[in-house]
Protein backbone atom coordinates (compact mmCIF):
# COMPACT_ATOMS: atom_id res chain seq x y z
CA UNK A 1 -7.08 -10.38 9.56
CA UNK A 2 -7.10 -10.71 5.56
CA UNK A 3 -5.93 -13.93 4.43
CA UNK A 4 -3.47 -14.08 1.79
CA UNK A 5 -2.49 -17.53 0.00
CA UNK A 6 1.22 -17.39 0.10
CA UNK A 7 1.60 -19.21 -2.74
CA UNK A 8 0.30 -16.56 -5.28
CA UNK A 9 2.74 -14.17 -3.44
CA UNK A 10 4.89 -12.16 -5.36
CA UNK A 11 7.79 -13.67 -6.42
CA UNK A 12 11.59 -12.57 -5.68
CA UNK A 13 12.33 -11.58 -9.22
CA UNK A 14 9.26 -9.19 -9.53
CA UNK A 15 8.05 -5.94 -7.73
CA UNK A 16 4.45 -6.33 -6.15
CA UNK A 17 3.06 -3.09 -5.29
CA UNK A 18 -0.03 -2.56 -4.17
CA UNK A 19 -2.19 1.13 -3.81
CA UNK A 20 -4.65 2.04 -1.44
CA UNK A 21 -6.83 4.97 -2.38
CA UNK A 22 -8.52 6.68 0.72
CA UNK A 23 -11.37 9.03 1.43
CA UNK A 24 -10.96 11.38 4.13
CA UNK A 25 -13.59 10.95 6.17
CA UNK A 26 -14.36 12.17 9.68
CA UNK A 27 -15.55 8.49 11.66
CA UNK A 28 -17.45 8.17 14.28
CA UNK A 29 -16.10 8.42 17.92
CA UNK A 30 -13.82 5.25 18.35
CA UNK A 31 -13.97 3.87 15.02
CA UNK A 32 -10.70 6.15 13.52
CA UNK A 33 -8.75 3.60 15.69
CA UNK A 34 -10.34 0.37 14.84
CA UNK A 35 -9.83 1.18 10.63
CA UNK A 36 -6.50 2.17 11.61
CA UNK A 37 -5.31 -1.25 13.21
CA UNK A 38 -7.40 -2.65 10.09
CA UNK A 39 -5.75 -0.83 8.07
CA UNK A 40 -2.11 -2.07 9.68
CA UNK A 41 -3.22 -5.47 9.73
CA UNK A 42 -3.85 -6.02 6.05
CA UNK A 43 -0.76 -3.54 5.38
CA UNK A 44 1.58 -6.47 7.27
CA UNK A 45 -0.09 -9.25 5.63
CA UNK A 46 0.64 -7.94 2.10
CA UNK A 47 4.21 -7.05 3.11
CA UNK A 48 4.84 -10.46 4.39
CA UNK A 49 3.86 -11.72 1.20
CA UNK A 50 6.19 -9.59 -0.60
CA UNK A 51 3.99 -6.49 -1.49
CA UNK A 52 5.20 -2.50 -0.96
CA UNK A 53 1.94 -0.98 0.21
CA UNK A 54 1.72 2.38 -0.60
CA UNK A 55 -1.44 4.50 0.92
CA UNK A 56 -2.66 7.74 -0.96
CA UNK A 57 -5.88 10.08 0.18
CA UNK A 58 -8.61 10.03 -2.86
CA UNK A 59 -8.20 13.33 -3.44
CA UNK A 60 -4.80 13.45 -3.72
CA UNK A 61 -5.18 11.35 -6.90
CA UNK A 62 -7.46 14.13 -8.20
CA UNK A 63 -5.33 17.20 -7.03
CA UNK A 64 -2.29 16.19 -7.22
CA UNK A 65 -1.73 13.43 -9.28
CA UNK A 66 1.70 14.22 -10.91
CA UNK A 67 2.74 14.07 -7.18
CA UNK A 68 1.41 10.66 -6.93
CA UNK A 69 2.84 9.49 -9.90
CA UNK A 70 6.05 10.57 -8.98
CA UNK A 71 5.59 8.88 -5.63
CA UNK A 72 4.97 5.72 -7.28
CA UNK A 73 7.96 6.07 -10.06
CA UNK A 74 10.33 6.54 -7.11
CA UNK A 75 8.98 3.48 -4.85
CA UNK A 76 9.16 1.44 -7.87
CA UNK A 77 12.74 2.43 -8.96
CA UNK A 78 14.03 2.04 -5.16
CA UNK A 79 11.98 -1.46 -4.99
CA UNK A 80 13.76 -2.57 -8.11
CA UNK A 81 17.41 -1.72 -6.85
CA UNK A 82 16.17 -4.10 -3.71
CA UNK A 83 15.28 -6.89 -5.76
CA UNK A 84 18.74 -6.56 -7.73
CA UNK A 85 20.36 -6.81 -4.44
């Protein structure tokens, strides 16, 4: 599991957002589920550190990027009303 020093966590007052590009790639029998669960586990450390993971294929970021971008606008807007909150 990653480890994240707590104390370099985002604080309350700002928005910590983090982006995971991802290739699609076919894995091997068995190992889809193992980067999965990797996947989740460093996903749940960032959150409890304050971070909004967001996850986006590679080629999404090529193809469709105004999509994206929009994507990322909107999580950042919503996160921002939280923190106001």
């Amino acid at each position: 599991m990653p480890q994240i020093n707590s104390a370099s966590a985002t604080p309350p007052h700002q928005i910590g957002l983090i982006l995971f590009p991802h290739n699609r790639q076919v894995p091997a029998a068995g190992q889809e589920f193992w980067a999965y669960r990797r996947d989740r586990r460093k996903d749940a450390a960032l959150q409890e550190c304050g971070y909004f993971v967001i996850r986006f294929l590679t080629e999404d970021l090529g193809q469709h990027l105004d999509s994206v971008l929009d994507t990322i606008q909107r999580t950042l807007v919503h996160q921002k009303e939280q923190v106001r909150r």
